[in-house]
PDB file of N, CA and C in Angstrom:
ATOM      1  N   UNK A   1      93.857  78.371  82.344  1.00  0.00           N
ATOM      2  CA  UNK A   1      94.518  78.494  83.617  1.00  0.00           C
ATOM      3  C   UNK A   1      93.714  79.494  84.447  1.00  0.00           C
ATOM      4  N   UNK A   2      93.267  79.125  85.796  1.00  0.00           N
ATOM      5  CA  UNK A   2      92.609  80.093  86.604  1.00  0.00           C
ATOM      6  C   UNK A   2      93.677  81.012  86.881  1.00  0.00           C
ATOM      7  N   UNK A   3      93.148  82.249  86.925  1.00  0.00           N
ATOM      8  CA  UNK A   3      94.065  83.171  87.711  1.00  0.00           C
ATOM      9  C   UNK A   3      94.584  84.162  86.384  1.00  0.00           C
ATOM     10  N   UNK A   4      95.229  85.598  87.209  1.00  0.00           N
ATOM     11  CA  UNK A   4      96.071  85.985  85.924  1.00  0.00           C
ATOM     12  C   UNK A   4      97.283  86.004  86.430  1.00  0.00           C
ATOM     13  N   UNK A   5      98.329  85.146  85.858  1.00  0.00           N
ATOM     14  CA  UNK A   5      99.323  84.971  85.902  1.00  0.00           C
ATOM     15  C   UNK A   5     100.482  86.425  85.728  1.00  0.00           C
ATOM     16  N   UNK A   6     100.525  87.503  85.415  1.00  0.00           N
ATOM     17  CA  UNK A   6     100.653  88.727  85.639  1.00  0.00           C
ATOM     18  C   UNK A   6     100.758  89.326  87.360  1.00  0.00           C
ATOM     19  N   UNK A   7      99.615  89.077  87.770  1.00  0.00           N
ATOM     20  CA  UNK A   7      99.439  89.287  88.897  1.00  0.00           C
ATOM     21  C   UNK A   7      99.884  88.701  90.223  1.00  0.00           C
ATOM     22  N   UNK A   8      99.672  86.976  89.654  1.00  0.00           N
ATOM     23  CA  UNK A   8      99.587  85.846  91.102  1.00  0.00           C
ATOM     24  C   UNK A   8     100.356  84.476  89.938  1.00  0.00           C
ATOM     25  N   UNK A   9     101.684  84.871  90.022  1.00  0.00           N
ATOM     26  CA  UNK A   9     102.753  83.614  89.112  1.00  0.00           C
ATOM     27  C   UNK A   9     102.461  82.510  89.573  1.00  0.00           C
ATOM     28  N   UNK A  10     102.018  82.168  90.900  1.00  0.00           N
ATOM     29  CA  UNK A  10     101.429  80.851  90.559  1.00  0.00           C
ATOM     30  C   UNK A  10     100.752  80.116  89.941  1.00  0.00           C
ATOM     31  N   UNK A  11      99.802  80.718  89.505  1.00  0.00           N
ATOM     32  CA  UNK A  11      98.690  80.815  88.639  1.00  0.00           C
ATOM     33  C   UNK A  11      99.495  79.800  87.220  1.00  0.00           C
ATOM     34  N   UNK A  12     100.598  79.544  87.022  1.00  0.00           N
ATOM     35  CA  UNK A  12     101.270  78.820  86.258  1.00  0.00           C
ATOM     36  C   UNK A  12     101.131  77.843  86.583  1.00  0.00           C
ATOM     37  N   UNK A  13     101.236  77.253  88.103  1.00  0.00           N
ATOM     38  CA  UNK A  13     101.200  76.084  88.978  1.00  0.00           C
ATOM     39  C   UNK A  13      99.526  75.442  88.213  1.00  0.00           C
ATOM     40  N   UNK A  14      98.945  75.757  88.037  1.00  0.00           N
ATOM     41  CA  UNK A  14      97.306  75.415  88.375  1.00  0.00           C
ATOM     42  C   UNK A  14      96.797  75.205  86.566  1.00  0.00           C
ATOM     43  N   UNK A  15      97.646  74.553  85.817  1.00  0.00           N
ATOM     44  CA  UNK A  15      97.166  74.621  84.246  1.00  0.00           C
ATOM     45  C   UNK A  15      95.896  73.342  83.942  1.00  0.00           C
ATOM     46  N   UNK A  16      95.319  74.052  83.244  1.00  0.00           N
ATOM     47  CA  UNK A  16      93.672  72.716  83.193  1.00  0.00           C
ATOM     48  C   UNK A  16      94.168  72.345  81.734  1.00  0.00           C
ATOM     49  N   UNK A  17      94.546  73.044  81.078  1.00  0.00           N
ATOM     50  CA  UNK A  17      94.426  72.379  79.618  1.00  0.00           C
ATOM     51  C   UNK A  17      95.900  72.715  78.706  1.00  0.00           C
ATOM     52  N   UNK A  18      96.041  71.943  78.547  1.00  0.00           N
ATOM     53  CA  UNK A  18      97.924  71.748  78.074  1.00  0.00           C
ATOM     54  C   UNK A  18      97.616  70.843  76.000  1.00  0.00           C
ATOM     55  N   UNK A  19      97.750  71.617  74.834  1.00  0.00           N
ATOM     56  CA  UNK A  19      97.661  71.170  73.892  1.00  0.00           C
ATOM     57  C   UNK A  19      99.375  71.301  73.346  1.00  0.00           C
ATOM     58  N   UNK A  20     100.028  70.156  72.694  1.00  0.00           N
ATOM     59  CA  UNK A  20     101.295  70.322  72.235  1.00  0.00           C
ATOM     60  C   UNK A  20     101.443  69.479  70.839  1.00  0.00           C
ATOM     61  N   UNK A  21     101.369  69.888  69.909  1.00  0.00           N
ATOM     62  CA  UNK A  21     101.623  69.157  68.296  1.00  0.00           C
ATOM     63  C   UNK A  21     100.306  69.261  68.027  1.00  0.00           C
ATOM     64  N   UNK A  22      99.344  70.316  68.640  1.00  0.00           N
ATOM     65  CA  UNK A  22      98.034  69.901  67.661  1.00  0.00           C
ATOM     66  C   UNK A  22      97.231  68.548  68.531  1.00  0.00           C
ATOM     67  N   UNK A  23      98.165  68.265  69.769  1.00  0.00           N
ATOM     68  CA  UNK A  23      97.769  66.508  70.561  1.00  0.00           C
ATOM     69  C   UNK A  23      96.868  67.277  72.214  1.00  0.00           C
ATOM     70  N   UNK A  24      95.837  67.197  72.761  1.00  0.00           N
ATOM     71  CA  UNK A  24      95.876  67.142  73.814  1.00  0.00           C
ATOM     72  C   UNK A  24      95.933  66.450  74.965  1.00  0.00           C
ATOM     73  N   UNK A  25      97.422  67.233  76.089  1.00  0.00           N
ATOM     74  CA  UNK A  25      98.059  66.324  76.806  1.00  0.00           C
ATOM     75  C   UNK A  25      97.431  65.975  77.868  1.00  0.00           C
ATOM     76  N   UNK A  26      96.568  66.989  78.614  1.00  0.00           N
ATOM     77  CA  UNK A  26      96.183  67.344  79.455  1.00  0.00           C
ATOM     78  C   UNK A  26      94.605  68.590  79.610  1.00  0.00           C
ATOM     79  N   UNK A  27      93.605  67.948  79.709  1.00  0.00           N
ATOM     80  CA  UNK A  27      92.656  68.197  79.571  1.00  0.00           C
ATOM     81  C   UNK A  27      91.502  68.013  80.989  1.00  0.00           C
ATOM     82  N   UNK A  28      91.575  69.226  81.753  1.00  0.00           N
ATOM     83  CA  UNK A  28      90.679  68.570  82.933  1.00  0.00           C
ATOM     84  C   UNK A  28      91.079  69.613  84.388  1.00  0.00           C
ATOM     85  N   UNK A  29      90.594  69.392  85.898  1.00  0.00           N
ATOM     86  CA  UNK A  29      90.772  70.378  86.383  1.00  0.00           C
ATOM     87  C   UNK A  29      92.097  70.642  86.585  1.00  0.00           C
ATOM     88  N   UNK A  30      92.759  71.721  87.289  1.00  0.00           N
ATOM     89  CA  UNK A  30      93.964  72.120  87.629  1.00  0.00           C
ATOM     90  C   UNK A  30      94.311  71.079  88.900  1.00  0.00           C
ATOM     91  N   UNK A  31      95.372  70.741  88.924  1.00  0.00           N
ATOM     92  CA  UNK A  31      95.519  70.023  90.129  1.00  0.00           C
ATOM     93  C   UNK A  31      97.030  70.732  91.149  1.00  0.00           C
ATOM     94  N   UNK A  32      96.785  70.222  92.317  1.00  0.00           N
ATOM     95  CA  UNK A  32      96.968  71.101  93.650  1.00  0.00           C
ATOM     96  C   UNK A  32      98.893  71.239  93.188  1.00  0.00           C
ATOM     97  N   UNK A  33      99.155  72.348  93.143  1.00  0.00           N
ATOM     98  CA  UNK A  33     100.817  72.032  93.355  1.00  0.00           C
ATOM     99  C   UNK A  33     101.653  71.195  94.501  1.00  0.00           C
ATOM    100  N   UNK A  34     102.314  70.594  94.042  1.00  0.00           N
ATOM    101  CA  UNK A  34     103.058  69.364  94.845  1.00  0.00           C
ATOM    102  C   UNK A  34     104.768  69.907  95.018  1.00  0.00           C
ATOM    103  N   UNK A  35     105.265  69.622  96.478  1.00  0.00           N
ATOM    104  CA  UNK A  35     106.538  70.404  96.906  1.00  0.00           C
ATOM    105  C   UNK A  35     107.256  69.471  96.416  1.00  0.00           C
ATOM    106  N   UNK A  36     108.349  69.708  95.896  1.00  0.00           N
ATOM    107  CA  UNK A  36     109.349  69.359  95.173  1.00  0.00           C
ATOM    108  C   UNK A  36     110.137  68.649  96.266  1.00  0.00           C
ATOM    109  N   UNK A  37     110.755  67.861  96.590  1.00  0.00           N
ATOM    110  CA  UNK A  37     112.138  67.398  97.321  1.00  0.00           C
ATOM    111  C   UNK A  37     112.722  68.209  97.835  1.00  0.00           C
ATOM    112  N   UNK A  38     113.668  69.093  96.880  1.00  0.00           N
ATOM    113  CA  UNK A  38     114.039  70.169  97.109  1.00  0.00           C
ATOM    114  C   UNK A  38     113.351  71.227  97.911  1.00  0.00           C
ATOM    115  N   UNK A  39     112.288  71.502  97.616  1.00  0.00           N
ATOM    116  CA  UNK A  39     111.157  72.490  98.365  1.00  0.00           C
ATOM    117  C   UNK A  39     111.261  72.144  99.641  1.00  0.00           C
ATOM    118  N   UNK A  40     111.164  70.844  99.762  1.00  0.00           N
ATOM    119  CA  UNK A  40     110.619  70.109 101.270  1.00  0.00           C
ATOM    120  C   UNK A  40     111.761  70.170 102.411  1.00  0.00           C
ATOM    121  N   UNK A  41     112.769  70.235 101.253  1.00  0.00           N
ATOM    122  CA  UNK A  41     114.128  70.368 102.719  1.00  0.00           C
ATOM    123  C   UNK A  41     114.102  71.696 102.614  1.00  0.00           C
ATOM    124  N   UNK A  42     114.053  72.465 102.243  1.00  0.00           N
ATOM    125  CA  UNK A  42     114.581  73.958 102.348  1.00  0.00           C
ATOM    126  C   UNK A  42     113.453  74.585 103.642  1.00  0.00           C
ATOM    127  N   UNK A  43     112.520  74.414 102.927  1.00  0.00           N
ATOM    128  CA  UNK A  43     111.553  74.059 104.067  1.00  0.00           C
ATOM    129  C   UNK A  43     111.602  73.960 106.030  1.00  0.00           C
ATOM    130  N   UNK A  44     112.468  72.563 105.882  1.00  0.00           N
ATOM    131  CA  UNK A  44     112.708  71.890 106.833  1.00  0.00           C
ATOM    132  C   UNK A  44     113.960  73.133 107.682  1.00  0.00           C
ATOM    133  N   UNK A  45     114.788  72.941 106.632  1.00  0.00           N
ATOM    134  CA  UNK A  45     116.347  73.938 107.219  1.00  0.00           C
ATOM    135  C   UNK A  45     115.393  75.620 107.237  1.00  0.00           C
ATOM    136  N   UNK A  46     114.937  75.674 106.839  1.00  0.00           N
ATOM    137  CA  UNK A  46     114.210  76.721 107.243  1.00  0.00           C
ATOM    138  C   UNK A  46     114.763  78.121 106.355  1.00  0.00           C
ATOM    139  N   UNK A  47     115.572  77.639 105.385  1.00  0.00           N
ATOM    140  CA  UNK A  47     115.724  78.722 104.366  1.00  0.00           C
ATOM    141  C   UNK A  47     115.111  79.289 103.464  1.00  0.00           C
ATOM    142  N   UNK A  48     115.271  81.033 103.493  1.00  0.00           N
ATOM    143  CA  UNK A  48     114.447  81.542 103.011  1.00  0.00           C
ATOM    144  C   UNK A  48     115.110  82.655 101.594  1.00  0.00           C
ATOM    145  N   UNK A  49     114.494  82.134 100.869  1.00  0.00           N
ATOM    146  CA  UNK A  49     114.848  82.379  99.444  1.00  0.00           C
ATOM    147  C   UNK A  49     113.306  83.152  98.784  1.00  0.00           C
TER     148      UNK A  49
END
């Protein structure tokens, strides 16, 4: 994962390599975080959380 997550929690958003059972799921660059539904209206109404 780029970043130190300590510092900049997004840095969770941005994972390149994901191994689970010993299987890898996910292997390759980080890809861009995507707004949730939810995100997108709150957004819109303009609430700030």
């Amino acid at each position: 994962m780029p970043g130190d997550p300590t510092q900049d929690i997004t840095a969770t958003e941005r994972v390149s390599f994901v191994m689970k059972e010993g299987k890898i799921i996910r292997n390759g660059p980080a890809t861009s975080a995507v707004k949730t539904a939810k995100q997108s209206m709150l957004d819109e109404v303009g609430a700030d959380f």
